[in-house]
Structures are given as C-alpha cells and as structure tokens.
N, C-alpha and C. Protein backbone atom coordinates (compact mmCIF):
# COMPACT_ATOMS: atom_id res chain seq x y z
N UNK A 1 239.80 106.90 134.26
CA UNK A 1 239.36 105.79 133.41
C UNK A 1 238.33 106.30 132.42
N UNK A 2 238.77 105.94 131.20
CA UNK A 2 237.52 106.83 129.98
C UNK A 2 236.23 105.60 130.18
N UNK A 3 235.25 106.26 129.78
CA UNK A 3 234.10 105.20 129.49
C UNK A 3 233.95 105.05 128.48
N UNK A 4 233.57 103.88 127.51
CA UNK A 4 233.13 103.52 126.46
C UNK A 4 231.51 103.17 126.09
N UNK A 5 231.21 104.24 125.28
CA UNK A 5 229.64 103.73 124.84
C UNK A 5 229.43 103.22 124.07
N UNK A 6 228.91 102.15 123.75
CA UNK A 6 228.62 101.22 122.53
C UNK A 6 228.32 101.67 121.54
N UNK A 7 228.24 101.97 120.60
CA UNK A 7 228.10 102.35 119.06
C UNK A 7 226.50 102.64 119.20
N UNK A 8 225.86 101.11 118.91
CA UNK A 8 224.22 100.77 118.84
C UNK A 8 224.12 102.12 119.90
N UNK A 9 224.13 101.36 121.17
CA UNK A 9 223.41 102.96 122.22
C UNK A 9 223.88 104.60 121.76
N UNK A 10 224.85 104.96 121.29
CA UNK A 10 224.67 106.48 120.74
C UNK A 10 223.21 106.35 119.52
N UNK A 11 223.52 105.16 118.64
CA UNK A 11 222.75 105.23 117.36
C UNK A 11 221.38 105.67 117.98
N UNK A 12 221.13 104.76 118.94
CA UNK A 12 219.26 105.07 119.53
C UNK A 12 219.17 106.11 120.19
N UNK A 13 219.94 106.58 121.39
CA UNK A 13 219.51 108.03 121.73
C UNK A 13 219.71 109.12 120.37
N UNK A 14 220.24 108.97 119.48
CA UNK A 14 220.33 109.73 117.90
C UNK A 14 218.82 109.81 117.70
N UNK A 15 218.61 108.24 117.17
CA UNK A 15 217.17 108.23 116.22
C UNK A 15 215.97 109.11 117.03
N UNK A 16 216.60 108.64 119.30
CA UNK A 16 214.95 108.84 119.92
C UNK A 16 214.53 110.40 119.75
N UNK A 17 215.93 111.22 119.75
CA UNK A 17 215.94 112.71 119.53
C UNK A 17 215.39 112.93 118.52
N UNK A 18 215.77 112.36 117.56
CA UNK A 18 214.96 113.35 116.22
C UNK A 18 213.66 112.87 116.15
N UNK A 19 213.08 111.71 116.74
CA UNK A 19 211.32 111.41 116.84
C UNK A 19 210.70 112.16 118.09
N UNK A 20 211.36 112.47 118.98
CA UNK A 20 210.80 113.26 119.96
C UNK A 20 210.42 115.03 119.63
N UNK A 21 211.42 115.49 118.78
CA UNK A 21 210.92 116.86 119.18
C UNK A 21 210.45 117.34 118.05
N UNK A 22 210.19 116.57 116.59
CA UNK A 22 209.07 117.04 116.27
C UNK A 22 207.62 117.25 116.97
N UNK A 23 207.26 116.27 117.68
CA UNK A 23 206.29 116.03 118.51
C UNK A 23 206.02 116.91 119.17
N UNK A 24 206.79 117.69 119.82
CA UNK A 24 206.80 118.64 120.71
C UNK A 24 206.57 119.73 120.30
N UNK A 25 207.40 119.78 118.95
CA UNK A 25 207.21 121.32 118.04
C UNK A 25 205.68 121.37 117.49
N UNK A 26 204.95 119.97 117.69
CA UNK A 26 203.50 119.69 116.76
C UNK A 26 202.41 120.34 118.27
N UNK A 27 202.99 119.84 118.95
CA UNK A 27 202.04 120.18 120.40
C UNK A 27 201.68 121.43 120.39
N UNK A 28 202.90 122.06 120.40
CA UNK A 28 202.91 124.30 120.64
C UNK A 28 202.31 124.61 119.72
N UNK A 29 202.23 124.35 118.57
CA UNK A 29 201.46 124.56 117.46
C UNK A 29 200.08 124.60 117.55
N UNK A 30 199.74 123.30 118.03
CA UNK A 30 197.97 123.08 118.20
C UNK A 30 197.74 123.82 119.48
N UNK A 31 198.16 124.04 120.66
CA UNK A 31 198.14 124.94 121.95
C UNK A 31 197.74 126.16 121.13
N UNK A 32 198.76 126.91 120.64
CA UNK A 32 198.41 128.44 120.53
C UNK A 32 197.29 128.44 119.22
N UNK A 33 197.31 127.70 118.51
CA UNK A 33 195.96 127.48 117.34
C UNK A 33 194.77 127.78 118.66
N UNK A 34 195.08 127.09 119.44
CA UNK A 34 193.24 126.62 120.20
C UNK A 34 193.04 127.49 121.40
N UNK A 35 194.52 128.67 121.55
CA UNK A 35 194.43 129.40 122.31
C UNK A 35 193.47 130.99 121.91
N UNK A 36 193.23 130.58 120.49
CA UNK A 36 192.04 131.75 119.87
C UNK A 36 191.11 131.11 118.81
N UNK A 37 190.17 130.64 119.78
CA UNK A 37 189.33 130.08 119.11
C UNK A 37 187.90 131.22 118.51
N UNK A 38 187.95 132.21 119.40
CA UNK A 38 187.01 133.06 118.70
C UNK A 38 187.67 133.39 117.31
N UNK A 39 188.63 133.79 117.33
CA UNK A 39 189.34 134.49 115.65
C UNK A 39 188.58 133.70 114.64
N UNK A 40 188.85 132.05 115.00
CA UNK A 40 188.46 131.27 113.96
C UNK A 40 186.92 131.12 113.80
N UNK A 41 186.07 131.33 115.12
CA UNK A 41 184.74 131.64 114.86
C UNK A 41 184.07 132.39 113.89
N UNK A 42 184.85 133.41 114.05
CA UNK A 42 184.82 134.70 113.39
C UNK A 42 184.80 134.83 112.38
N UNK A 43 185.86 133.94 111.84
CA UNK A 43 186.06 133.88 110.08
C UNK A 43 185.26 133.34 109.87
N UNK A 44 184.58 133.71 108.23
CA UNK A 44 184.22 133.49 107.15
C UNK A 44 184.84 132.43 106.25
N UNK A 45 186.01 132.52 106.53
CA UNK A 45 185.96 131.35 105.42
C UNK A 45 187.13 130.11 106.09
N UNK A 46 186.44 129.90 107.69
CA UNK A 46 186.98 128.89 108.13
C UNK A 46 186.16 127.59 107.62
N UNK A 47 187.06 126.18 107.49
CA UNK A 47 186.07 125.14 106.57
C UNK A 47 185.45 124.55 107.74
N UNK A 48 185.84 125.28 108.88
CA UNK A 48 185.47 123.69 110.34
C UNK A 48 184.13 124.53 110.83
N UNK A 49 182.69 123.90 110.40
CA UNK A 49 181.73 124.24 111.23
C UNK A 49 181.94 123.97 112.86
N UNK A 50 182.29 123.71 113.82
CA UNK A 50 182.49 123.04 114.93
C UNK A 50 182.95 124.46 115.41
N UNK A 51 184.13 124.67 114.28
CA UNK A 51 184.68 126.41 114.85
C UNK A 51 183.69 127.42 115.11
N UNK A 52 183.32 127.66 114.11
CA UNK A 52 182.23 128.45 114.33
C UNK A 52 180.70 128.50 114.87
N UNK A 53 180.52 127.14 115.67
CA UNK A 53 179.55 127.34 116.99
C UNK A 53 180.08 127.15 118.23
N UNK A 54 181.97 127.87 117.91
CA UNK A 54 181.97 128.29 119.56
C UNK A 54 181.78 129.48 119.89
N UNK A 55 181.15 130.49 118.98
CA UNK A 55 180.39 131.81 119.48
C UNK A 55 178.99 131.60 119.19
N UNK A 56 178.32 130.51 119.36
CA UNK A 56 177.04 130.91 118.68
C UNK A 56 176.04 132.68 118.66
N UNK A 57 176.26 133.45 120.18
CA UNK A 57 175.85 134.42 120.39
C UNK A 57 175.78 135.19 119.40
N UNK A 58 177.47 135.21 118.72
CA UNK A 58 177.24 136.22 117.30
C UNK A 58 176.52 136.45 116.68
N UNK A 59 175.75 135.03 116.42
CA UNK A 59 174.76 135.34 115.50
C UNK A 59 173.31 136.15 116.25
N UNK A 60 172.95 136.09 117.18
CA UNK A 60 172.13 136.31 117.93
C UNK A 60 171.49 137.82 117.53
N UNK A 61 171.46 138.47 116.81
CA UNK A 61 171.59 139.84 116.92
C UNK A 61 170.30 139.92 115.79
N UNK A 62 169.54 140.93 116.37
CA UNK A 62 168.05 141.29 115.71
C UNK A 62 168.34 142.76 115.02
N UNK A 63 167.98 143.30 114.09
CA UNK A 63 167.75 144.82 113.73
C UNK A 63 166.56 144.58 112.95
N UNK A 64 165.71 146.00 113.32
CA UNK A 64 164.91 146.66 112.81
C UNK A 64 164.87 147.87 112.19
N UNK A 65 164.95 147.33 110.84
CA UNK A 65 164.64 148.39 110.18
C UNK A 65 163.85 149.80 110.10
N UNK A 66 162.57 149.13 110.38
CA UNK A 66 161.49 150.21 110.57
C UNK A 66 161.62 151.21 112.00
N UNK A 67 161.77 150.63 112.68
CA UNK A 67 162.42 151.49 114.20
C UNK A 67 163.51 151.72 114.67
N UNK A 68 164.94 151.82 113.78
CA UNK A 68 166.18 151.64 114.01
C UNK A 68 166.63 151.49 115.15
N UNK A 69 166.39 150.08 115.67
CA UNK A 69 166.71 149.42 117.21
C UNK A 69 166.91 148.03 116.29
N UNK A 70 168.12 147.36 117.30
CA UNK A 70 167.91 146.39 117.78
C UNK A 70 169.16 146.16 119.29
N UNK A 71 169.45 144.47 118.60
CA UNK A 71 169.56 144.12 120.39
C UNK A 71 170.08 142.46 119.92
N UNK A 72 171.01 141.97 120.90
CA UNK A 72 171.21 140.83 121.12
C UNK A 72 170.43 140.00 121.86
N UNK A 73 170.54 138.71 121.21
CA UNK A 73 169.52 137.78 122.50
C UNK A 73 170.07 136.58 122.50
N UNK A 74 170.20 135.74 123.57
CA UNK A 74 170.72 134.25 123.96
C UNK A 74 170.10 133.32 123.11
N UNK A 75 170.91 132.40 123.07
CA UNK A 75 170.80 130.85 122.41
C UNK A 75 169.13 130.40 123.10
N UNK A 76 168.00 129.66 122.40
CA UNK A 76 167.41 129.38 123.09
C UNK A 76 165.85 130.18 122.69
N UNK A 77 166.00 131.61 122.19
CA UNK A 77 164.93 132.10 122.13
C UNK A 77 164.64 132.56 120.63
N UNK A 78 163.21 133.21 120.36
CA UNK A 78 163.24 132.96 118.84
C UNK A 78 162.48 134.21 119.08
N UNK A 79 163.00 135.50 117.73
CA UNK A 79 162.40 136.75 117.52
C UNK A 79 161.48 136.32 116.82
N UNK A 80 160.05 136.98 117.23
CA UNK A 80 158.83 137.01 116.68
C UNK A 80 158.70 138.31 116.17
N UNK A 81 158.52 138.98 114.70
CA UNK A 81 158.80 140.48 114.44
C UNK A 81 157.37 140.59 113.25
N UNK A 82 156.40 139.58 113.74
CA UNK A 82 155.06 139.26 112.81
C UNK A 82 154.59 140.67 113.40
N UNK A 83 154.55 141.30 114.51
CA UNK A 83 153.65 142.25 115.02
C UNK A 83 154.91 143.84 114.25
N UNK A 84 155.44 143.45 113.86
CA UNK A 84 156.32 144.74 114.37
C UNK A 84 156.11 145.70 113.17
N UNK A 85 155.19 145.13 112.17
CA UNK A 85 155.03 145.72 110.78
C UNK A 85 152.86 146.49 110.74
N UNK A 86 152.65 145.95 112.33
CA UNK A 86 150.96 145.91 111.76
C UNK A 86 150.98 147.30 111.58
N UNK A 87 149.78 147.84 111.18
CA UNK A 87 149.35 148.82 110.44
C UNK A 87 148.66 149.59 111.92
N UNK A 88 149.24 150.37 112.44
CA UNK A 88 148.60 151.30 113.66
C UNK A 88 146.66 151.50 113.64
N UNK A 89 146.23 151.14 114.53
CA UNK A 89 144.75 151.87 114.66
C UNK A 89 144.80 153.26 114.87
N UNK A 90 143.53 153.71 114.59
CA UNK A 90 143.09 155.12 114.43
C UNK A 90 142.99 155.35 116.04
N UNK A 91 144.03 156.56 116.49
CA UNK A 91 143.69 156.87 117.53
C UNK A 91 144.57 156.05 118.63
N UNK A 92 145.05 155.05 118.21
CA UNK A 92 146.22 154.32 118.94
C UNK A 92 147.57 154.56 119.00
N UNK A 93 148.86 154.90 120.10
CA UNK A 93 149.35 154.90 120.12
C UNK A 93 150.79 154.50 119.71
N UNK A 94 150.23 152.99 119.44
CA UNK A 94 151.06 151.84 119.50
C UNK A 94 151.37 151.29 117.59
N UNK A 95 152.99 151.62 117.78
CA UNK A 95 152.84 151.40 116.09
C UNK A 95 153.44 150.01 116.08
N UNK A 96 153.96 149.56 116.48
CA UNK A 96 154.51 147.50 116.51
C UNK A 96 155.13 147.17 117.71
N UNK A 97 155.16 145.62 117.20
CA UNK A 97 155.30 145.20 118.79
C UNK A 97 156.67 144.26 118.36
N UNK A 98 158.12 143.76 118.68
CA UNK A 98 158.45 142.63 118.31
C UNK A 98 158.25 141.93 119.83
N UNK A 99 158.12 140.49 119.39
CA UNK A 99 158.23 139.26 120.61
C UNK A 99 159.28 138.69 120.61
N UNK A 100 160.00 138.48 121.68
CA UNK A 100 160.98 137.36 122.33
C UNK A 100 160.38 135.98 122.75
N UNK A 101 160.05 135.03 122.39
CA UNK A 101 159.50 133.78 122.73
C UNK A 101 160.74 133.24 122.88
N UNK A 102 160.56 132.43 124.24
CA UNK A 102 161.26 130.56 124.39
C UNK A 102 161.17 129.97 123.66
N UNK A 103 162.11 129.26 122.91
CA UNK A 103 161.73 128.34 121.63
C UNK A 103 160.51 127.28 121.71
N UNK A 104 160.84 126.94 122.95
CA UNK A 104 159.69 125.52 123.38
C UNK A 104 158.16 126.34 123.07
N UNK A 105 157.96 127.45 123.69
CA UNK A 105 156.91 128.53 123.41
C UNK A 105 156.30 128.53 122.40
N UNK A 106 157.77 129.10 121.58
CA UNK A 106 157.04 129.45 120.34
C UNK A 106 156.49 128.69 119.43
N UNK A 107 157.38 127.33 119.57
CA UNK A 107 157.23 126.44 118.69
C UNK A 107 155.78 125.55 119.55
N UNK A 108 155.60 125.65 120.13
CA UNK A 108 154.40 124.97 120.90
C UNK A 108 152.84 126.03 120.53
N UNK A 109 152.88 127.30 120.52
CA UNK A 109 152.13 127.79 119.34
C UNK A 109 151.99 127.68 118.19
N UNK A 110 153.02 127.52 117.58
CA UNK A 110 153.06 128.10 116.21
C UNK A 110 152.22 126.41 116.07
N UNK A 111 152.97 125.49 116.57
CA UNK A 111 152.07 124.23 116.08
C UNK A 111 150.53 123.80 116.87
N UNK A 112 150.14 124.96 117.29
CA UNK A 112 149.10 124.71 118.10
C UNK A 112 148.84 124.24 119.29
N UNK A 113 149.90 123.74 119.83
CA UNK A 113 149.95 122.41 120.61
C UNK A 113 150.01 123.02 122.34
N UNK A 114 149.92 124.62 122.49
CA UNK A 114 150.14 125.00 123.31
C UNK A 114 148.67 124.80 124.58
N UNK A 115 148.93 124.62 125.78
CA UNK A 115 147.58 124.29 126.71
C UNK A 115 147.62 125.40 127.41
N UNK A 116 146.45 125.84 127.04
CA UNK A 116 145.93 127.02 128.58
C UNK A 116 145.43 127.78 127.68
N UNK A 117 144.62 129.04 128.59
CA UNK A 117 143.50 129.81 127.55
C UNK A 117 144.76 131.06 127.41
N UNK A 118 145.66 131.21 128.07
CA UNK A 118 146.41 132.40 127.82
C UNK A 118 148.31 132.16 127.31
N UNK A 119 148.31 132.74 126.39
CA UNK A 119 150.23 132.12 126.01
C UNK A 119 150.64 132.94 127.25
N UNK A 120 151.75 132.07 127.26
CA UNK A 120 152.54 131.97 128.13
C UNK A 120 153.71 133.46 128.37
N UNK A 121 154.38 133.89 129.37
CA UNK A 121 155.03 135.36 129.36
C UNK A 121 156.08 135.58 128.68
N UNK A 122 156.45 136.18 128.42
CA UNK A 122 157.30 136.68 127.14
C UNK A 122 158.11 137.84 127.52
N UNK A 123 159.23 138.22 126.36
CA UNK A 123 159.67 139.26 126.54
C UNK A 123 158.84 139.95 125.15
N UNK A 124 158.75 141.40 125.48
CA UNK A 124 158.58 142.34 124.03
C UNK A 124 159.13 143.30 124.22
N UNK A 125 159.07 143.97 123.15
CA UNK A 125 159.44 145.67 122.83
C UNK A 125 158.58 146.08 121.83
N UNK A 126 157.80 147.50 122.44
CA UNK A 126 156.63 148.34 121.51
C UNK A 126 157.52 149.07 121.58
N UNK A 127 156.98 149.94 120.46
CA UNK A 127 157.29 151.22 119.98
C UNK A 127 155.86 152.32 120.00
N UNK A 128 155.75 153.10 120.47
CA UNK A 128 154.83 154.06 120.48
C UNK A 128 155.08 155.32 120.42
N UNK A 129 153.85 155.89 119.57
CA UNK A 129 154.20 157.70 118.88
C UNK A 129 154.14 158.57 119.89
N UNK A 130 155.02 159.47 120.36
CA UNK A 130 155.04 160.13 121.44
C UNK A 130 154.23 161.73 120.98
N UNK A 131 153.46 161.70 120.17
CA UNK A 131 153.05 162.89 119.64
C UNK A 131 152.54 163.66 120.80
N UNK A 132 152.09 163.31 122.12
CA UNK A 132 151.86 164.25 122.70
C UNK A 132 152.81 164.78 123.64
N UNK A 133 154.30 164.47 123.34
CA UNK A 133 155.30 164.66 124.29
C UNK A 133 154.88 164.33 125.74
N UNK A 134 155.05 163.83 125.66
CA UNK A 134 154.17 162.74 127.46
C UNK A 134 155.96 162.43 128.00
N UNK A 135 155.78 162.46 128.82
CA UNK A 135 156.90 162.23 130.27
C UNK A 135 157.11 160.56 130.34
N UNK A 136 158.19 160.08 130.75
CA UNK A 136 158.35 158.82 130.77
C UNK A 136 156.98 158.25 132.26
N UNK A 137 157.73 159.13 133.26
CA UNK A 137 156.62 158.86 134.53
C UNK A 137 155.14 158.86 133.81
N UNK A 138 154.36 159.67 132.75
CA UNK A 138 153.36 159.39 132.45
C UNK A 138 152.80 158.45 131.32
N UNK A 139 153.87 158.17 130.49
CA UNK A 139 154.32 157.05 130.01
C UNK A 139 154.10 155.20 130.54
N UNK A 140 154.65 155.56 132.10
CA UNK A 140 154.14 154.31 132.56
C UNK A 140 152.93 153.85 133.30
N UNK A 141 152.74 155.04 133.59
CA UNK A 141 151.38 155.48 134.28
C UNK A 141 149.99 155.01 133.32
N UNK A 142 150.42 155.02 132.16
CA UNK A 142 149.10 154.60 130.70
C UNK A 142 149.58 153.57 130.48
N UNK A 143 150.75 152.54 130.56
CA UNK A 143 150.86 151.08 130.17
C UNK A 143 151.26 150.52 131.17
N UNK A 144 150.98 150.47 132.52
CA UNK A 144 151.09 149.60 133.27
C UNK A 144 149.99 150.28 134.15
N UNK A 145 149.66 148.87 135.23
CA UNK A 145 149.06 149.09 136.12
C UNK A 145 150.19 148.33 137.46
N UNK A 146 149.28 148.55 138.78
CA UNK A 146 149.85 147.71 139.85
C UNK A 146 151.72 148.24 139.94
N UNK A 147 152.11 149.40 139.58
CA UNK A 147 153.12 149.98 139.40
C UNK A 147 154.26 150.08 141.13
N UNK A 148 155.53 149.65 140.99
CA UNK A 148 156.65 149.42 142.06
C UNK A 148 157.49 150.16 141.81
N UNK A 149 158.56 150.27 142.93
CA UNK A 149 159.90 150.10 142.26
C UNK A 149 160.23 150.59 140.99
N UNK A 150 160.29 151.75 141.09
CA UNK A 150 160.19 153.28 139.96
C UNK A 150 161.39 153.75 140.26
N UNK A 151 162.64 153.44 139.21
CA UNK A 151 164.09 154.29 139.32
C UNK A 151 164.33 154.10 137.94
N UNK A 152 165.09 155.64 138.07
CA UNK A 152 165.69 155.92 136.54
C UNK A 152 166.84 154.96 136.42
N UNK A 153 167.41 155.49 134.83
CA UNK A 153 168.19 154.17 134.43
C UNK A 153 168.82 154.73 133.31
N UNK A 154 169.93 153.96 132.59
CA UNK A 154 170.40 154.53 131.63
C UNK A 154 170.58 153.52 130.39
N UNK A 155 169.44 153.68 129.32
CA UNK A 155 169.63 152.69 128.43
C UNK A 155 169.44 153.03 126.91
N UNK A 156 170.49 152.36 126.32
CA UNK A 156 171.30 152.60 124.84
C UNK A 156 171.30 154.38 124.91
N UNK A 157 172.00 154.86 125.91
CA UNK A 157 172.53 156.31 125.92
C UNK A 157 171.53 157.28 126.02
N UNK A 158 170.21 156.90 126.61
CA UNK A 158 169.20 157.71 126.98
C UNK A 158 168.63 157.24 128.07
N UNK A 159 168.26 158.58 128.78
CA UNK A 159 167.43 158.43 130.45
C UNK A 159 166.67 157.41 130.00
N UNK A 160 165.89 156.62 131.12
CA UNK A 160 164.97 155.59 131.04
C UNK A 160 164.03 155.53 132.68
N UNK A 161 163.18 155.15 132.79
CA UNK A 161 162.72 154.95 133.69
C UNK A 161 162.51 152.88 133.83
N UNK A 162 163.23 152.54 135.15
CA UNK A 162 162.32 151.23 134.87
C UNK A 162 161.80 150.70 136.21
N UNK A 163 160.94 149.65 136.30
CA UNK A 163 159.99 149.54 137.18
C UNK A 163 159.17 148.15 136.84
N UNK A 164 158.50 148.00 138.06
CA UNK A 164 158.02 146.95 137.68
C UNK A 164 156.28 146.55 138.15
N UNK A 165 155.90 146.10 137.70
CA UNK A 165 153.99 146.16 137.23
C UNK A 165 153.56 144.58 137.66
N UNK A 166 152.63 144.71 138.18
CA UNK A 166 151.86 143.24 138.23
C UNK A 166 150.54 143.39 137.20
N UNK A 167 149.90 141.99 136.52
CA UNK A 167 148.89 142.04 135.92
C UNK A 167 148.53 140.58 135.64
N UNK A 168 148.28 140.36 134.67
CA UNK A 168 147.99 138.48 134.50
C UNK A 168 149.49 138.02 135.05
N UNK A 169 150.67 138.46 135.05
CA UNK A 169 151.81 138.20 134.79
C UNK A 169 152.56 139.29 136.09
N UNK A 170 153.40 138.44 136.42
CA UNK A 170 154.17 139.80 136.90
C UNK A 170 155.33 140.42 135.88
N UNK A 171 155.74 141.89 135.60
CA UNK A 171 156.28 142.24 135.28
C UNK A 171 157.76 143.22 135.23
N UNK A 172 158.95 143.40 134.69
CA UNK A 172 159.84 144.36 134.70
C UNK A 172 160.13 144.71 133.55
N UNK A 173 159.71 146.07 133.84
CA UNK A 173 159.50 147.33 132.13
C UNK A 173 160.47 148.70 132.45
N UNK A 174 160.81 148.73 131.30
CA UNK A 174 161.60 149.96 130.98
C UNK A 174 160.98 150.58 129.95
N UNK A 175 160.84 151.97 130.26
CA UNK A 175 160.59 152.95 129.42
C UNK A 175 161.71 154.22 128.66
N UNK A 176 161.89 154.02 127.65
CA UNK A 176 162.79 155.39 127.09
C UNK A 176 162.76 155.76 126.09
N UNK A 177 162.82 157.18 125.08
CA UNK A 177 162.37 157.71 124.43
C UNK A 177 163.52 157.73 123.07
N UNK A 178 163.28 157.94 122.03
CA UNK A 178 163.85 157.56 120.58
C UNK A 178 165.19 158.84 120.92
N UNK A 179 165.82 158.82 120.71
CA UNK A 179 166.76 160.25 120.27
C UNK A 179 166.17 161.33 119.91
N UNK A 180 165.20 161.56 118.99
CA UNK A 180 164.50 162.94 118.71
C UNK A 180 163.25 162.80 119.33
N UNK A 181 162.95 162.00 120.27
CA UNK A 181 161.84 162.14 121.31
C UNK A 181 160.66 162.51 120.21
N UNK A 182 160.59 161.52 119.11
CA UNK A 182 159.04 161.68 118.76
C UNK A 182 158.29 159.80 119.03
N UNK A 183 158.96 159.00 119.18
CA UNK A 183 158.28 157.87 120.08
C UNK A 183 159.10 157.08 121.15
N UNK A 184 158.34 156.51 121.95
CA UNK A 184 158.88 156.22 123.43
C UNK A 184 158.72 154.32 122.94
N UNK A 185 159.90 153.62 123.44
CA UNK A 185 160.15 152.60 123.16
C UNK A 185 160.10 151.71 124.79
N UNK A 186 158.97 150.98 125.17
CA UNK A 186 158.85 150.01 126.00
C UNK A 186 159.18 148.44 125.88
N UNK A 187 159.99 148.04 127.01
CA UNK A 187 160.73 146.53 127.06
C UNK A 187 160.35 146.13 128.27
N UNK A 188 159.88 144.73 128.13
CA UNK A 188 158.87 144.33 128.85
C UNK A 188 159.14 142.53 129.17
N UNK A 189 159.54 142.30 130.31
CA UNK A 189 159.55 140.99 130.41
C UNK A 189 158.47 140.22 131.38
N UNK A 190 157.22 139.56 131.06
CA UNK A 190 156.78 138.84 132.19
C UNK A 190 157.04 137.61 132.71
N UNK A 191 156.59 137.72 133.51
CA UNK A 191 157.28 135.87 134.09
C UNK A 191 156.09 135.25 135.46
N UNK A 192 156.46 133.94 135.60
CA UNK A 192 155.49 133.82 136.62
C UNK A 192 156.24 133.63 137.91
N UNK A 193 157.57 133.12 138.19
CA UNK A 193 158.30 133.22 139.05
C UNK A 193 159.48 133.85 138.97
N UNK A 194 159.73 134.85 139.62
CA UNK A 194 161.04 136.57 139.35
C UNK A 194 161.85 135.90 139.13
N UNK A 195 162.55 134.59 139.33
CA UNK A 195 163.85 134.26 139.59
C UNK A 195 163.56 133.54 137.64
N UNK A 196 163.14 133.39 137.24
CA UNK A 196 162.71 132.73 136.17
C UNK A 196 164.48 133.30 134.93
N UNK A 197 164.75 132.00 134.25
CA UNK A 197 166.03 132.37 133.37
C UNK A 197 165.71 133.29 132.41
N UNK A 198 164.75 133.71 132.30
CA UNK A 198 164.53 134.66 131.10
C UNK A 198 164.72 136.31 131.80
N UNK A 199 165.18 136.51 133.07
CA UNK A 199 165.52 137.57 133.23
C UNK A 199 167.19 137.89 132.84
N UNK A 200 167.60 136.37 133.01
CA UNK A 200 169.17 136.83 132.25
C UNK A 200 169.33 137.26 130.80
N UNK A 201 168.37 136.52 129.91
CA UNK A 201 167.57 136.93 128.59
C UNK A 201 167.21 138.93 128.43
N UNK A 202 166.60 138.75 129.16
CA UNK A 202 166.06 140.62 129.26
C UNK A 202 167.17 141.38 129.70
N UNK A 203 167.96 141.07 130.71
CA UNK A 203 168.97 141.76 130.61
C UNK A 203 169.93 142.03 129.55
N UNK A 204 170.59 140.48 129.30
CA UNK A 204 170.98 140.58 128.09
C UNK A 204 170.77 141.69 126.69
N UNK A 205 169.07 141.85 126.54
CA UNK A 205 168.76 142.22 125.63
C UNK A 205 168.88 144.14 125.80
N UNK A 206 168.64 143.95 127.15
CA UNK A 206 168.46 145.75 127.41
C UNK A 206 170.29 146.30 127.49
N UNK A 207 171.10 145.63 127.76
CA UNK A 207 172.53 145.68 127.96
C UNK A 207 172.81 145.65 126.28
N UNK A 208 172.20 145.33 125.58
CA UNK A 208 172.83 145.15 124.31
C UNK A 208 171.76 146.00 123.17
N UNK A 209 170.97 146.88 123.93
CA UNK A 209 170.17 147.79 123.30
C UNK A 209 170.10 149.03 122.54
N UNK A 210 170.24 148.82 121.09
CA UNK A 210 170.77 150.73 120.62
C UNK A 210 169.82 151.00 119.94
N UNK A 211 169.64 152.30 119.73
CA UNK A 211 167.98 152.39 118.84
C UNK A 211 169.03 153.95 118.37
N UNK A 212 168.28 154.43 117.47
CA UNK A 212 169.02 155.95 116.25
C UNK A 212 167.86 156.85 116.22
C-alpha cells in the first residue's frame, strides 16, 4: 500500500530545512571565532575593546632603560620607577631602586591618606655597582640582616643566590649579577604574613626576569 503525503506537509518540512541550518552553520562560526580569543586580544586593530582585556597581563610588562632589565607584573600593582633615575651618593653603592606597590598602597600614598609611621611592604629591585667584585654570598651578607634559608638559584640565565632576611618586615631576596658582572641586581619582596598574595606577584616577576 503506497502512502500519500499531503502537499502542505512536504511544503513545511521544505521551508523548516532551509531555516534550520543556516542557524547551525551561524553557531560553528561563532564557536571557533571564540575558540581564539587571545589572537583577537592581540590584534591591533581589533574594534572590540572587551577583546582585548581578555589578556590584560600583556600589557603588564616594565623595561628599563637605564639598567637593561625588566619583568612582567600582575593586574593590580603599579611600577613606581621615581627612584630608579636618583643620582648615586658619594661612596654608595646603590645606583636606583624601582618599586612594585599594591595599587590600594600606592594610591593611598601618593594621596597622603596612608596611616602608620612606616609604608607599608613592597616589592623592589636595586641595582648596585659591583666595582669591588664582591661574591653574591657577600653581597647578601651587606644588604640583609637576620639572614635564612641560603640556596642558589637560577635567574634570567644567571647563578643567583636567594634567601630570606627578617627586619621591620619579613623578607625573600634574590641576589644576581648583570652579565658582565660590573653590578649585582637585588629583588626583594616584604610582607607581614609569608602566605601574603604578593608572593605570587614576586614570583611572577622573578619568572619573567631578563636583564642584558
């Protein structure tokens, strides 16, 4: 016995096909678009701001000129590089300093508004003239006191010593020397409790550390 299909019913499964799989062809489209969303971060001349703060980190990235170092740092903190230009004292080691401040920090200085007789712990990095060819071990021995937990290390492709110091602050410092070993470059995070988020910060920054 043949079956008979009504005219109308072929007509609508007709029309529902051709409205259905555009739809479908529109779906795969936006899938693999959103399956690389860094690419579009990336670009320059994407028009969608939204795209491009799903890497914010990218931007994150400090160089110094004057000491050919820099370094990445997390969302959240603000390079202070006011010290990193002062003019060395006679007889001092120490040729600049840059600061890593917490935004809340910094901005709670900068507007005054900060309470207590001492700012608060920080990350930094000095740079100092190694003119007397001094040893990293004696190196830390003259900028820290209350000295721990002393093991070498390997950072931006040179030996390092790092360790860690108590003082107003407790501390974890790394010491390591320029490529032509004429100044020794110290990174320095204090904190008041070890577990504190700014050690994922310092890591960050020493993991992402190259100096020339």
């Amino acid at each position: 016995m043949k079956h008979v299909f009504p005219i109308g019913l072929i007509a609508l499964l007709a029309i529902g096909c051709t409205s259905i799989n555009p739809a479908i062809s529109t779906q795969k489209v936006n899938l693999s678009e959103t399956a690389t969303p860094t690419s579009i971060a990336q670009s320059t001349s994407s028009p969608n701001p939204a795209a491009r703060r799903q890497t914010p980190q990218a931007r994150n990235v400090y160089r110094s000129a004057r000491f050919s170092l820099g370094f990445r740092y997390p969302n959240g903190y603000v390079v202070d590089s006011s010290q990193e230009n002062s003019q060395p004292k006679p007889g001092e080691s120490l040729q600049g300093t840059i600061n890593i401040w917490k935004q809340a920090d910094y901005q709670a200085i900068k507007s005054q508004s900060f309470e207590g007789g001492e700012y608060p712990p920080n990350i930094s990095i000095s740079v100092h003239s190694n003119a007397e060819r001094l040893s990293l071990s004696q190196w830390r021995d003259r900028l820290s006191i209350g000295i721990n937990n002393s093991r070498t290390a390997t950072v931006a492709g040179q030996e390092a010593l790092a360790y860690k110091s108590d003082g107003l602050y407790g501390f974890d410092n790394i010491v390591l020397p320029t490529p032509d070993g004429r100044s020794v470059i110290h990174l320095s995070r204090g904190y008041i409790n070890p577990s504190d988020p700014s050690i994922q910060a310092f890591e960050q920054i020493v993991s992402s550390f190259r100096v020339r």
